[in-house]
Protein backbone atom coordinates (compact mmCIF):
# COMPACT_ATOMS: atom_id res chain seq x y z
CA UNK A 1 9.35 -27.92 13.75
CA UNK A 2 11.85 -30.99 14.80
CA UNK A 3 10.23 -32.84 12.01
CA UNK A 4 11.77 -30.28 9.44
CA UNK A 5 15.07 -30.12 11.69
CA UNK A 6 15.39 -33.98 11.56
CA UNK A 7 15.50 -34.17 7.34
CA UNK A 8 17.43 -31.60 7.34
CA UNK A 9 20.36 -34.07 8.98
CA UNK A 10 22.12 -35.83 6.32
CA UNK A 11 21.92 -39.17 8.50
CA UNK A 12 18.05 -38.69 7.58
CA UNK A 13 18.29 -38.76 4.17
CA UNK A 14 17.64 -42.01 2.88
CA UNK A 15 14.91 -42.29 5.99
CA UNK A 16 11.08 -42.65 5.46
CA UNK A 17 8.85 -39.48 6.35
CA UNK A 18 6.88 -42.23 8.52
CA UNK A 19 10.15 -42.83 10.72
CA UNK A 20 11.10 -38.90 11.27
CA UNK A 21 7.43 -38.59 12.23
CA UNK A 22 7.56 -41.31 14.46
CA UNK A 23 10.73 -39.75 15.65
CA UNK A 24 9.73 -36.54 16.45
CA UNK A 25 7.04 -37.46 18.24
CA UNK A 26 10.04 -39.10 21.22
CA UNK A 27 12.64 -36.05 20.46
CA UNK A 28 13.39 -34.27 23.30
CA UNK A 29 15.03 -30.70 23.57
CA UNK A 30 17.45 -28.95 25.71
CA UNK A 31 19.66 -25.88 26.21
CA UNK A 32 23.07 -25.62 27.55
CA UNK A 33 25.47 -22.47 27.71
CA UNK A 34 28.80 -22.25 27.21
CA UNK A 35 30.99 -25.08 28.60
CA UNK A 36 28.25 -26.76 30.12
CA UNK A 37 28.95 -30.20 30.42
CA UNK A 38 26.16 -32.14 28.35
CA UNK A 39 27.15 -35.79 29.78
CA UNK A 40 30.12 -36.96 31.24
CA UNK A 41 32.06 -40.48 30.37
CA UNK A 42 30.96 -42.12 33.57
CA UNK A 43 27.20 -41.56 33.33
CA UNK A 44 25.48 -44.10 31.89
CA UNK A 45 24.39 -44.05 27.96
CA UNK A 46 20.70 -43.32 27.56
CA UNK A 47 20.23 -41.31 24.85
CA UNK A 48 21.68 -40.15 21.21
CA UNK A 49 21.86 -36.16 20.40
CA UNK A 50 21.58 -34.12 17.60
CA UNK A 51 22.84 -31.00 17.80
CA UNK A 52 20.60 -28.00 16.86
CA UNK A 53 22.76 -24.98 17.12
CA UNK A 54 25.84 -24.52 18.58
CA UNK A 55 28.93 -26.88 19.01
CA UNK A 56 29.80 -29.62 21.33
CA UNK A 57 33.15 -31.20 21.96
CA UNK A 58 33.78 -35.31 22.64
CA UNK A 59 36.92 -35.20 25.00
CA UNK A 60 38.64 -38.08 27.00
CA UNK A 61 40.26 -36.63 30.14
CA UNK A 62 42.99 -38.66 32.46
CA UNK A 63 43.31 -38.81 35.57
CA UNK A 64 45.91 -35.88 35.87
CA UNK A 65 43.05 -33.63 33.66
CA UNK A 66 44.84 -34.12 30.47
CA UNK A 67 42.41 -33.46 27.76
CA UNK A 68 42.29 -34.89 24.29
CA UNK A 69 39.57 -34.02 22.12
CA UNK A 70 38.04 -36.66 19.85
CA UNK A 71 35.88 -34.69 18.12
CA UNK A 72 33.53 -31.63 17.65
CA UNK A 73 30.43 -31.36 16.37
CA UNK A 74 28.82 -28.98 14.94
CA UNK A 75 24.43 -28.19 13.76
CA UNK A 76 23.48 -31.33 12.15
CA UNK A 77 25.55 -33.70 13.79
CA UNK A 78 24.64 -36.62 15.91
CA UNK A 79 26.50 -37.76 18.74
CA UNK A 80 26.79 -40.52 21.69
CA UNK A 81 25.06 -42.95 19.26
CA UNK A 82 26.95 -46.03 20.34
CA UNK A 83 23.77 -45.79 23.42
CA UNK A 84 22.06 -47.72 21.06
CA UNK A 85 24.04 -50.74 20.90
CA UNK A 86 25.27 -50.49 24.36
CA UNK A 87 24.64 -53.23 26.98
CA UNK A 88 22.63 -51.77 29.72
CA UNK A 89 24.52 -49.53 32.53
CA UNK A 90 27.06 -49.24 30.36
CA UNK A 91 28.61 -45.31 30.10
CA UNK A 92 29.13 -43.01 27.45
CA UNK A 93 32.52 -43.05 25.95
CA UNK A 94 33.65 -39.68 26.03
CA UNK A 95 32.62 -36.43 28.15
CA UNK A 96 30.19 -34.06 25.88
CA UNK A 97 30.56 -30.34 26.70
CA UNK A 98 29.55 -27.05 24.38
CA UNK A 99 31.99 -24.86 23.06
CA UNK A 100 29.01 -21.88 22.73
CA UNK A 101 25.51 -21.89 23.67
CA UNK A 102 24.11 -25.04 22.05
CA UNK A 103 20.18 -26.35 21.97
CA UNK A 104 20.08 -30.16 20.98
CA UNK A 105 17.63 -32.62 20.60
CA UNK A 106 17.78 -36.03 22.18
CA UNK A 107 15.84 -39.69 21.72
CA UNK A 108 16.57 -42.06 24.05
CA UNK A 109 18.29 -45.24 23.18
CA UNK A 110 15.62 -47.29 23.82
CA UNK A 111 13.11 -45.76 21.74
CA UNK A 112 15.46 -45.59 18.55
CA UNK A 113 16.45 -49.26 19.40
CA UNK A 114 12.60 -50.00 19.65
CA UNK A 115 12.09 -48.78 16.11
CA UNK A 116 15.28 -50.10 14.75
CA UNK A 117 13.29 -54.01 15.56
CA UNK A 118 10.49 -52.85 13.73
CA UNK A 119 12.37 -51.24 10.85
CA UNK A 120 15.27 -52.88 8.78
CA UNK A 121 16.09 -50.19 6.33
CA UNK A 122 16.69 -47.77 9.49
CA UNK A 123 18.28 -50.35 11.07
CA UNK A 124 20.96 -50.63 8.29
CA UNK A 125 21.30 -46.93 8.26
CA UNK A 126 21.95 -46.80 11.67
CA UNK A 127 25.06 -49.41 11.34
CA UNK A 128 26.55 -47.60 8.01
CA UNK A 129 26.99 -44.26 9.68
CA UNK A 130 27.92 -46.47 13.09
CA UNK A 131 30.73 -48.08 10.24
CA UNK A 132 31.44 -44.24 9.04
CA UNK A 133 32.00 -43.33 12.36
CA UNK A 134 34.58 -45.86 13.04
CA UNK A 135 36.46 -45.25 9.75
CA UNK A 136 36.68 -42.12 10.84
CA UNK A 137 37.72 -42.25 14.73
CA UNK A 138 40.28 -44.66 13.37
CA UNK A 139 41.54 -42.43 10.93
CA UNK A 140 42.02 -39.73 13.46
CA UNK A 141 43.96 -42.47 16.45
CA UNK A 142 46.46 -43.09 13.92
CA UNK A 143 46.94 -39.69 13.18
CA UNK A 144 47.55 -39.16 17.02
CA UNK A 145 49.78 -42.50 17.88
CA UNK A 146 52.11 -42.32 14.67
CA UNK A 147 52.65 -38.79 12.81
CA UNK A 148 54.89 -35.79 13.73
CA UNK A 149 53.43 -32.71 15.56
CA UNK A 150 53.68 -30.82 12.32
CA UNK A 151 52.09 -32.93 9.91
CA UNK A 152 49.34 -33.94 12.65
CA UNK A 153 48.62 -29.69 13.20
CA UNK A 154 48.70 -29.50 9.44
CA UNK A 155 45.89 -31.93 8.69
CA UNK A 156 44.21 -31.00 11.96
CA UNK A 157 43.67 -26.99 10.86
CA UNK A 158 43.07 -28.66 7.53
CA UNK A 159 39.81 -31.05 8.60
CA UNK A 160 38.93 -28.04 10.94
CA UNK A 161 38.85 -25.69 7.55
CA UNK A 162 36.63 -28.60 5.52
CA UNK A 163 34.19 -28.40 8.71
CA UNK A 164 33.91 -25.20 10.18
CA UNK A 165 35.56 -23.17 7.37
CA UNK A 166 33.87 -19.97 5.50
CA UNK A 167 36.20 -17.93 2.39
CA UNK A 168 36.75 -14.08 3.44
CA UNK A 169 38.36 -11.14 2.32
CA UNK A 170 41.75 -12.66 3.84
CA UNK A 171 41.52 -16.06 2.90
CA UNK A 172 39.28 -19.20 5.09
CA UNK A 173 38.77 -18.23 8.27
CA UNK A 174 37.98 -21.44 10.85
CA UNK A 175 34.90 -20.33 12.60
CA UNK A 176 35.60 -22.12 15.92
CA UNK A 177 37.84 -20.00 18.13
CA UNK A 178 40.68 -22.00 19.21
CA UNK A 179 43.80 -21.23 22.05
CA UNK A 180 46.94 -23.04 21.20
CA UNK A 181 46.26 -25.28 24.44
CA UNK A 182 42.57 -26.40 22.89
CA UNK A 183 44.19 -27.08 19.26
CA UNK A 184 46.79 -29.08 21.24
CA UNK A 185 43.78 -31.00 22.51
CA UNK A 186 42.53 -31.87 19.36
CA UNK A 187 45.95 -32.62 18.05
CA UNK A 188 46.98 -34.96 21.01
CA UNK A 189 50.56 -32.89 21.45
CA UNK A 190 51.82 -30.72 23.75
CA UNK A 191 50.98 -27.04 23.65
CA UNK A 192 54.48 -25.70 23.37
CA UNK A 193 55.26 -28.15 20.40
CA UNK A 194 51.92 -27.20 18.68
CA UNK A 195 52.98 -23.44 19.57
CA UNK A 196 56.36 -23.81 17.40
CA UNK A 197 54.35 -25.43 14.01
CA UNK A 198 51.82 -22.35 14.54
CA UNK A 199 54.60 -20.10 14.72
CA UNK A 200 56.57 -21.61 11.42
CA UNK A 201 53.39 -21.91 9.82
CA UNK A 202 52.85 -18.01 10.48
CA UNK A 203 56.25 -17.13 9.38
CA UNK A 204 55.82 -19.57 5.96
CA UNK A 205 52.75 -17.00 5.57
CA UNK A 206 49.96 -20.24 4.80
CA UNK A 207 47.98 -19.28 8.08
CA UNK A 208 47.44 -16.14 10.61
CA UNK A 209 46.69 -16.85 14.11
CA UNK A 210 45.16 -13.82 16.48
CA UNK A 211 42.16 -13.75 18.93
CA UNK A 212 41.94 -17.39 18.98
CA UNK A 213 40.91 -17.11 15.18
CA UNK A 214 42.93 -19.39 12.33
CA UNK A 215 42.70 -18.09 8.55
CA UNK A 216 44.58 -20.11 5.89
CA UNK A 217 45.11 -17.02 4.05
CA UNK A 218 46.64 -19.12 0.89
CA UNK A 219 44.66 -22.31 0.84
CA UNK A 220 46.07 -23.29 -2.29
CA UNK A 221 49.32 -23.39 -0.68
CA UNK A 222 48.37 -24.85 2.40
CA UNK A 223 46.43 -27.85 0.56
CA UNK A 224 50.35 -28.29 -0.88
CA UNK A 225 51.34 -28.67 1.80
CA UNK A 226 48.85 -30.80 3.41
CA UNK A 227 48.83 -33.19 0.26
CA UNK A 228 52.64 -33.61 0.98
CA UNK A 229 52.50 -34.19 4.71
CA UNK A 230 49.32 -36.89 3.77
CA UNK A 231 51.90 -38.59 0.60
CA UNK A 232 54.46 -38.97 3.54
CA UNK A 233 51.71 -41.01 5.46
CA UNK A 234 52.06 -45.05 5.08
CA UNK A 235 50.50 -46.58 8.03
């Protein structure tokens, strides 16, 4: 059963049956509930995870508890792979904790790093989604450190919609429920200032926002307006 679960990942794709069986054979499973902490950023990194079902948030937290949410992943997703290139006792760099109940799967760092020695072509799939990653995370700091609230909530609900997004009746409807203060964590603002795009977004009729549910009701529209806030961009 993991062996069909693990080529069903896209980071499998392009890897031999030989290596997923070798894999599943060191997979590990377990089960957390709702806002169950999975690891924390000053345990140390032992192990990569895949999750099964479910979603799991990567957060940084400050010392005065201010959250910012790096990223969330969702089935199919892997997650606290840097383990493998880590220098021993070193931690995990962000605090893993479910969003809903969530089952994952887990190798340990030393086992994948054991068959990366022994296997090139895994190895160099390892370090392309390792570059993807941090394309990606970089992507997402800038966002953070140098746009306006608004055009940082507008590509926010916008990469939200692209990942957790499914059409309805009344438009896409973001399949994560959200409060204003855990957008705002994801957006790296404030939760009043994320509170007044919402509401202008609302009243400009591109989104509704009730019961911690988001719907672009007119994505058309909305991608407008996200392809103008992203033409404004010039890092």
């Amino acid at each position: 059963m993991n062996i069909e679960f693990l080529r069903s990942i896209p980071f499998f794709q392009n890897v031999s049956d030989n290596i997923i069986s070798t894999l599943s054979l060191k997979v590990k499973t377990a089960t957390y509930k709702k806002g169950e902490i999975i690891f924390s950023e000053c345990d140390e990194s032992k192990a990569i995870y895949f999750v099964k079902s479910g979603t799991v948030k990567i957060k940084k937290v400050n010392h005065q508890g201010k959250e910012l949410v790096v990223c969330i992943k969702r089935p199919g997703n892997l997650f606290a792979e840097v383990s493998v290139f880590s220098k021993p006792g070193s931690t995990y760099p962000g605090t893993a904790q479910t969003l809903a109940d969530t089952e994952v799967l887990y190798l340990l760092a030393s086992d994948v790093e054991e068959l990366m020695g022994t296997n090139p072509s895994f190895s160099v799939e390892m370090i392309r989604f390792m570059a993807g990653q941090l394309h990606s995370f970089s992507n997402i700091l800038a966002d953070v450190a140098l746009l306006d609230v608004y055009t940082k909530t507008v590509k926010t609900i916008e990469r939200l919609a692209n990942d957790f997004g499914k059409r309805t009746k009344c438009g896409v409807k973001i399949e994560l429920p959200l409060t204003i203060q855990e957008l705002a964590n994801i957006i790296g603002a404030t939760r009043e200032s994320v509170n007044r795009v919402i509401v202008k977004l609302k009243e400009q009729g591109s989104i509704t926002f009730d019961d911690k549910n988001i719907v672009i009701t007119n994505r058309c529209d909305f991608c407008k307006r996200f392809a103008e806030t992203a033409s404004s961009v010039n890092y």
